[in-house]
Protein backbone atom coordinates (compact mmCIF):
# COMPACT_ATOMS: atom_id res chain seq x y z
CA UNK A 1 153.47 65.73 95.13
CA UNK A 2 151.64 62.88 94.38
CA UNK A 3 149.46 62.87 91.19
CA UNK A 4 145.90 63.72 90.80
CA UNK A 5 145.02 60.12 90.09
CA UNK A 6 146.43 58.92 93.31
CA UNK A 7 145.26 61.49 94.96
CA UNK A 8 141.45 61.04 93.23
CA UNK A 9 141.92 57.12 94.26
CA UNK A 10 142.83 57.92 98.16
CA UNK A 11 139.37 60.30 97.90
CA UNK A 12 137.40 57.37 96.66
CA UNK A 13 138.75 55.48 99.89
CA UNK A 14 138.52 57.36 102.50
CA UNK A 15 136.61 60.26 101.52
CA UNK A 16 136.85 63.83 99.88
CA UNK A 17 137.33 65.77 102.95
CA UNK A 18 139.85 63.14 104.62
CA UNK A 19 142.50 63.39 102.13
CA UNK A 20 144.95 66.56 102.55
CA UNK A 21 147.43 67.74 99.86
CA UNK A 22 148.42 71.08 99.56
CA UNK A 23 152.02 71.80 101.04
CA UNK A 24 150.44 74.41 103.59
CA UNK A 25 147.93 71.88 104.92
CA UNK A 26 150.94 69.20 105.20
CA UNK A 27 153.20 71.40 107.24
CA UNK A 28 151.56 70.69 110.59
CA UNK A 29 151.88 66.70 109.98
CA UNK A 30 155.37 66.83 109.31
CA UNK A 31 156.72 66.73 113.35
CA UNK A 32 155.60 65.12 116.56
CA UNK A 33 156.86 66.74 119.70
CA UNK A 34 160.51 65.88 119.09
CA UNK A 35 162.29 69.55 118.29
CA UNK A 36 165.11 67.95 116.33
CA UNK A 37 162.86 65.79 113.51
CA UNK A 38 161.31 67.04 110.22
CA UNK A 39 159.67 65.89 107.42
CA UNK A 40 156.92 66.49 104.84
CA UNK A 41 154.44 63.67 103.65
CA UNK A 42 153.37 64.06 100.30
CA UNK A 43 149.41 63.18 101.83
CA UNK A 44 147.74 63.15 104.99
CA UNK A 45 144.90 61.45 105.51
CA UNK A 46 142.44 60.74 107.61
CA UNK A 47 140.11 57.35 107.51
CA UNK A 48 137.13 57.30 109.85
CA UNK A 49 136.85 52.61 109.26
CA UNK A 50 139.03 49.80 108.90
CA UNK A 51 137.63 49.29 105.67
CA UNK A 52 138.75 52.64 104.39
CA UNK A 53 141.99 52.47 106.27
CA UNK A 54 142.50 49.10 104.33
CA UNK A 55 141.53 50.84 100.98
CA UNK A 56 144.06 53.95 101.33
CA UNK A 57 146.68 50.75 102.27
CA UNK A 58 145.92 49.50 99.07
CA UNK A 59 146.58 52.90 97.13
CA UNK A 60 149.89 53.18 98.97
CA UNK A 61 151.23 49.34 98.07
CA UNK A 62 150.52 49.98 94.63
CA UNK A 63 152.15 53.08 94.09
CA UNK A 64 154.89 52.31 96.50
CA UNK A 65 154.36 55.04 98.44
CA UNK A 66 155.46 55.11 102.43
CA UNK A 67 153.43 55.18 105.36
CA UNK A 68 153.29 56.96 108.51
CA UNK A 69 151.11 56.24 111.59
CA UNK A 70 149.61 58.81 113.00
CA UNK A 71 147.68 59.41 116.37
CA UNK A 72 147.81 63.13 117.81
CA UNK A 73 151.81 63.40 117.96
CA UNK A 74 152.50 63.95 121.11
CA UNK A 75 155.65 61.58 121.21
CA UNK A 76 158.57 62.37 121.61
CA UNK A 77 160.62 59.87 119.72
CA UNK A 78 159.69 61.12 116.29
CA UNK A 79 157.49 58.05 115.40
CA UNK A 80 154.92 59.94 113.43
CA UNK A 81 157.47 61.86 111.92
CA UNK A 82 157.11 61.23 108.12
CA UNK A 83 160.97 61.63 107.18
CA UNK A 84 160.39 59.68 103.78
CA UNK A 85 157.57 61.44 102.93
CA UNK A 86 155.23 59.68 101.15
CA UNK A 87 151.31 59.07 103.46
CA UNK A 88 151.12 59.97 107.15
CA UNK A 89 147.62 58.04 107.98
CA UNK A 90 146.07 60.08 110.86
CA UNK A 91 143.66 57.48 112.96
CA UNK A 92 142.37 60.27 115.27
CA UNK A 93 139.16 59.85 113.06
CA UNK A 94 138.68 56.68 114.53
CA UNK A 95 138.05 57.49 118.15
CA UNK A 96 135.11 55.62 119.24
CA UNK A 97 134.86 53.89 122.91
CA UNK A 98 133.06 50.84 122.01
CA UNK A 99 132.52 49.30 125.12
CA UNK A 100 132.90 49.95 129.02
CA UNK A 101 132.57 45.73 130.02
CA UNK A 102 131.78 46.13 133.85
CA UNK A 103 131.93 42.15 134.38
CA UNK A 104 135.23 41.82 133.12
CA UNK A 105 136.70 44.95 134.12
CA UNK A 106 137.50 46.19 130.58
CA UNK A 107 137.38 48.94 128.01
CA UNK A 108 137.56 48.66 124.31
CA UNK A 109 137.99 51.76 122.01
CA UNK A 110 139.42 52.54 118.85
CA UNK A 111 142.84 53.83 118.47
CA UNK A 112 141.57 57.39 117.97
CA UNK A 113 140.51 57.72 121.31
CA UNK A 114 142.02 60.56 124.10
CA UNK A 115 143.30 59.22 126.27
CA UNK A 116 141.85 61.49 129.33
CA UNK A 117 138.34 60.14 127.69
CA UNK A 118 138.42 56.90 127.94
CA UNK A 119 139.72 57.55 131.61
CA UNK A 120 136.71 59.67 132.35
CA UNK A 121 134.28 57.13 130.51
CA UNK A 122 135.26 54.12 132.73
CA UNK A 123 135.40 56.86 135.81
CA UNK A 124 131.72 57.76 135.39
CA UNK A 125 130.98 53.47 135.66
CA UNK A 126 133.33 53.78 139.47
CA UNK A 127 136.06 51.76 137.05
CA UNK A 128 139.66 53.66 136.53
CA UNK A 129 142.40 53.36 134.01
CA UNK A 130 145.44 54.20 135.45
CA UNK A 131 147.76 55.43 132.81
CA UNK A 132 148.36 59.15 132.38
CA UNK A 133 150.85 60.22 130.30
CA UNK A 134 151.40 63.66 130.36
CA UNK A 135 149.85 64.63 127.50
CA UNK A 136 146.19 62.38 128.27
CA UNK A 137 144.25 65.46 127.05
CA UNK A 138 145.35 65.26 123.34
CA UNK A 139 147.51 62.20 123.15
CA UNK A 140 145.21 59.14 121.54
CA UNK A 141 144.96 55.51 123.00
CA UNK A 142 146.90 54.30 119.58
CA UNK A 143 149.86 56.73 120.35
CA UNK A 144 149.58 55.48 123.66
CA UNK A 145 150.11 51.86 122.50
CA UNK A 146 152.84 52.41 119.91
CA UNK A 147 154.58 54.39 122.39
CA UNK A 148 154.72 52.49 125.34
CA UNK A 149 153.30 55.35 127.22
CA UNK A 150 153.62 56.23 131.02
CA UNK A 151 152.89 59.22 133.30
CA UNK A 152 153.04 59.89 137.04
CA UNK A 153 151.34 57.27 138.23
CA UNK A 154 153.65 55.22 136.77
CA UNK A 155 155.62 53.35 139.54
CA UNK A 156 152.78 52.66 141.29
CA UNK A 157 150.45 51.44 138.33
CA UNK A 158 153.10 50.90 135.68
CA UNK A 159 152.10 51.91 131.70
CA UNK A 160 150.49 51.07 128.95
CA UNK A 161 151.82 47.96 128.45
CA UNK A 162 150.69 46.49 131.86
CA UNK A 163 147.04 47.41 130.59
CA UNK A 164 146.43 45.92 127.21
CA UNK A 165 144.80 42.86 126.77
CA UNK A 166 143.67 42.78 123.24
CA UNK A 167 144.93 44.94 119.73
CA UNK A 168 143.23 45.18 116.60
CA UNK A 169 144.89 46.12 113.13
CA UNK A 170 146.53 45.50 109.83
CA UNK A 171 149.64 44.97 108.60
CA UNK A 172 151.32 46.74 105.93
CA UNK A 173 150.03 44.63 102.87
CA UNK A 174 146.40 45.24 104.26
CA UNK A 175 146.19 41.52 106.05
CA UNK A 176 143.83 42.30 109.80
CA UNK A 177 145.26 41.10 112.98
CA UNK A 178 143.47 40.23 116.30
CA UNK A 179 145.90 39.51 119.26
CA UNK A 180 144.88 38.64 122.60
CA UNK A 181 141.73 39.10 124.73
CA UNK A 182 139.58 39.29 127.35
CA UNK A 183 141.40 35.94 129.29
CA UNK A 184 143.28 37.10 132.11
CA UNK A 185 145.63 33.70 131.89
CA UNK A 186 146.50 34.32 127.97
CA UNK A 187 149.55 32.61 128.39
CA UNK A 188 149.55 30.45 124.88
CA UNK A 189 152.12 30.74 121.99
CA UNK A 190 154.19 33.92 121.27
CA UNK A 191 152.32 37.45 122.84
CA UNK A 192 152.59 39.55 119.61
CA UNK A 193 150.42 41.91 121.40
CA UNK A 194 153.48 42.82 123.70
CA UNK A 195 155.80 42.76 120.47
CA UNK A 196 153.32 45.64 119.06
CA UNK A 197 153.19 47.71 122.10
CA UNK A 198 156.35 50.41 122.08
CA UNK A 199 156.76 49.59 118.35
CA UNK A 200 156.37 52.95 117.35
CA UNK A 201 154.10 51.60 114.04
CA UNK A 202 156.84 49.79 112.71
CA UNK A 203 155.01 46.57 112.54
CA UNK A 204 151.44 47.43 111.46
CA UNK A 205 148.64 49.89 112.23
CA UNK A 206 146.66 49.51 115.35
CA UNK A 207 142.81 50.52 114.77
CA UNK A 208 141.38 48.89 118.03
CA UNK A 209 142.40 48.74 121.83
CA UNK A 210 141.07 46.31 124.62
CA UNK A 211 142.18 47.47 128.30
CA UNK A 212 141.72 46.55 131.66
CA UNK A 213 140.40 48.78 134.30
CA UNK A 214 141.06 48.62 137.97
CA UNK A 215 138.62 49.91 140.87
CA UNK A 216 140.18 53.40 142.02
CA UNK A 217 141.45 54.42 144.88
CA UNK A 218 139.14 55.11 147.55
CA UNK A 219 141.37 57.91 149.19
CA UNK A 220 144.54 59.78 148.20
CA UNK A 221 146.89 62.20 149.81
CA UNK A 222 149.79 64.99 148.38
CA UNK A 223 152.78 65.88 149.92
CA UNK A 224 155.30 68.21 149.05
CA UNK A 225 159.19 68.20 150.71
CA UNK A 226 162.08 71.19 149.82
CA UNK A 227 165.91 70.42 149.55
CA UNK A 228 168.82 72.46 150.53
CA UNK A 229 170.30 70.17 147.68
CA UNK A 230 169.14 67.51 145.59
CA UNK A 231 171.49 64.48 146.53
CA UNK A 232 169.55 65.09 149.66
CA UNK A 233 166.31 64.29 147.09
CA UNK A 234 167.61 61.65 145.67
CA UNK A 235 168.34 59.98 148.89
CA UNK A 236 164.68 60.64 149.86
CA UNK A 237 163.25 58.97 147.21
CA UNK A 238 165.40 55.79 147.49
CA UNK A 239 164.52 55.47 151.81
CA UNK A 240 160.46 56.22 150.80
CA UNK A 241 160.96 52.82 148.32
CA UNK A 242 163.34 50.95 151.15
CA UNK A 243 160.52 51.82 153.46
CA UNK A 244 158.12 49.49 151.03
CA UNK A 245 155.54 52.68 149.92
CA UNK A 246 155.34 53.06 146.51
CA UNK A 247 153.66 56.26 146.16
CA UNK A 248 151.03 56.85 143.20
CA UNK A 249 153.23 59.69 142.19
CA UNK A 250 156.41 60.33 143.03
CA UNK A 251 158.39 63.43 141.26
CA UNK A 252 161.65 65.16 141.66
CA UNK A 253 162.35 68.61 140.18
CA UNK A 254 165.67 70.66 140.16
CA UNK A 255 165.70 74.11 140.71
CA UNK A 256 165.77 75.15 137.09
CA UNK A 257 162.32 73.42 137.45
CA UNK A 258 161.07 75.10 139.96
CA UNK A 259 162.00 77.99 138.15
CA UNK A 260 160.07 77.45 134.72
CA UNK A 261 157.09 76.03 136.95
CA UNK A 262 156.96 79.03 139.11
CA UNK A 263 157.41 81.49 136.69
CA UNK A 264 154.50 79.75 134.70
CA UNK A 265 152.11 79.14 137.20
CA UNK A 266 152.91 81.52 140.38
CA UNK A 267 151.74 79.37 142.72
CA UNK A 268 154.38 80.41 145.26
CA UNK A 269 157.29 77.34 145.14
CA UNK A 270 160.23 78.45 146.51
CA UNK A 271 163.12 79.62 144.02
CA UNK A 272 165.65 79.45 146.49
CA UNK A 273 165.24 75.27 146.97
CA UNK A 274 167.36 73.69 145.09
CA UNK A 275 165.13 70.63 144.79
CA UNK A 276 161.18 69.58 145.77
CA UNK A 277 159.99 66.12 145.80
CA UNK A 278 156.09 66.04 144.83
CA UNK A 279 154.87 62.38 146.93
CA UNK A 280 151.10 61.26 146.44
CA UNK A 281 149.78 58.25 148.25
CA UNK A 282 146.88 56.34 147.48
CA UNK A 283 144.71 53.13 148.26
CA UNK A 284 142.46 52.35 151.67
CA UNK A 285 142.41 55.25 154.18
CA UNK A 286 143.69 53.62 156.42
CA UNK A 287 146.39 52.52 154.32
CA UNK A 288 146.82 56.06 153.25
CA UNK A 289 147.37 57.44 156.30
CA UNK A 290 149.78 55.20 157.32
CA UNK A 291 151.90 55.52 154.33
CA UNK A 292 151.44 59.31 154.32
CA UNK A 293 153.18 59.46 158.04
CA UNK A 294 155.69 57.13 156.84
CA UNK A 295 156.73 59.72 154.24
CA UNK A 296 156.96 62.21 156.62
CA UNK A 297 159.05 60.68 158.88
CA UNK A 298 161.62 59.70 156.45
CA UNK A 299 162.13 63.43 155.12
């Protein structure tokens, strides 16, 4: 446990009611979603600005205490998982949008973010960010970035990394970064904002995000094909590319799937399939329709 006069010196930082200490408070920053990882930070907390993030930085260096990026822990690669201890810094304090730029098709937030807000904040100006990890109602736009994440939509609009135009942050020995921008044709010198997305915090602490936004869809339609096997799925799924339609979403479950699904939900999928293929298709009408009976005929 770390002593009161580190702990008094992280309150001065960041605040009183940011700093967390007690071993039952710590327990539920000790794991992301990964089953198999464990640990327990000696701190958690919680800045709400750089310049306090920078401060509790500071603290750490000089007692030589490790760090631990934190956005909602959602992951599923341990990354947040504070195996050495020492401070897990929780960003999801920061979570600001700061701007929704409708002439150059992009939104800037802070790393605190959810993710499922930031999509609804550039839906409401007819703009759409297509990334959707699976856990967009909790997971944070940081967590997002560090992890690389991607969701359904996926093969069709890639993942986080195919979004990002500009990061925000500081290093480990406090020193702020600003990599990339706004300029579509960034092409100059190394990209160290590519190095820092997937890097699971290793290489410093993001604390602001610059994306770019698309113009949605303007119509979409779901399909839904059952497999006697799920070869026969596979198969599917490989003729639908061959055909040259990439579906928005394209998903293949097995029957213990459908099993855990159905027995969750009840929605009436058939247990006796031994595989369903879940097809959406997106774009112009026109388009849509088209693609749509393209799918069909190939299953």
């Amino acid at each position: 446990m770390p002593s009161k006069t580190i702990i008094n010196h992280l309150r001065a930082a960041v605040g009183e009611k940011n700093v967390y200490h007690e071993n039952e408070d710590l327990l539920v920053y000790g794991y992301d979603a990964t089953p198999e990882i464990r640990g327990l930070p000696d701190v958690a907390v919680f800045p709400e600005t750089v310049e306090g993030l920078k401060a509790a930085l500071s603290v750490c260096r000089n007692e030589g205490m490790t760090v631990t990026p934190r956005g909602a822990a959602t992951g599923l690669s341990g990354g947040s998982t504070p195996i050495a201890g020492g401070m897990v810094l929780a960003l999801t304090r920061m979570n600001r949008i700061l701007e929704i730029d409708e002439e150059n098709l992009t939104a800037t937030a802070q790393s605190g973010v959810i993710t499922v807000d930031l999509f609804n904040a550039a839906a409401a100006r007819g703009l759409f960010y297509p990334p959707d990890p699976g856990s967009q109602n909790v997971s944070t736009l940081g967590g997002n970035v560090a992890e690389n994440a991607g969701g359904l939509r996926g093969l069709k609009y890639g993942v986080t990394r195919n979004y990002v135009m500009a990061l925000s942050g500081l290093l480990y020995d406090g020193t702020e970064f600003q990599t990339g921008g706004k300029c579509v044709k960034d092409v100059a010198g190394y990209s160290l904002r590519d190095l820092l997305v997937g890097s699971e915090g290793t290489l410093g602490i993001i604390t602001e995000v610059t994306v770019r936004l698309i113009s949605p869809p303007q119509d979409k339609r779901t399909l839904l094909a059952y497999f006697h096997d799920i070869r026969t799925a596979g198969e599917a799924v490989s003729k639908i590319i061959a055909a040259r339609i990439i579906p928005a979403t394209l998903e293949i479950m097995d029957r213990m799937t459908i099993n855990c699904v159905e027995d969750y939900m009840k929605i009436g999928l058939p247990r006796e399939m031994a595989a369903l293929l879940l097809i959406e298709v997106d774009g112009h009408p026109a388009v849509v329709a088209e693609e749509a009976e393209g799918v069909r005929r190939i299953l």
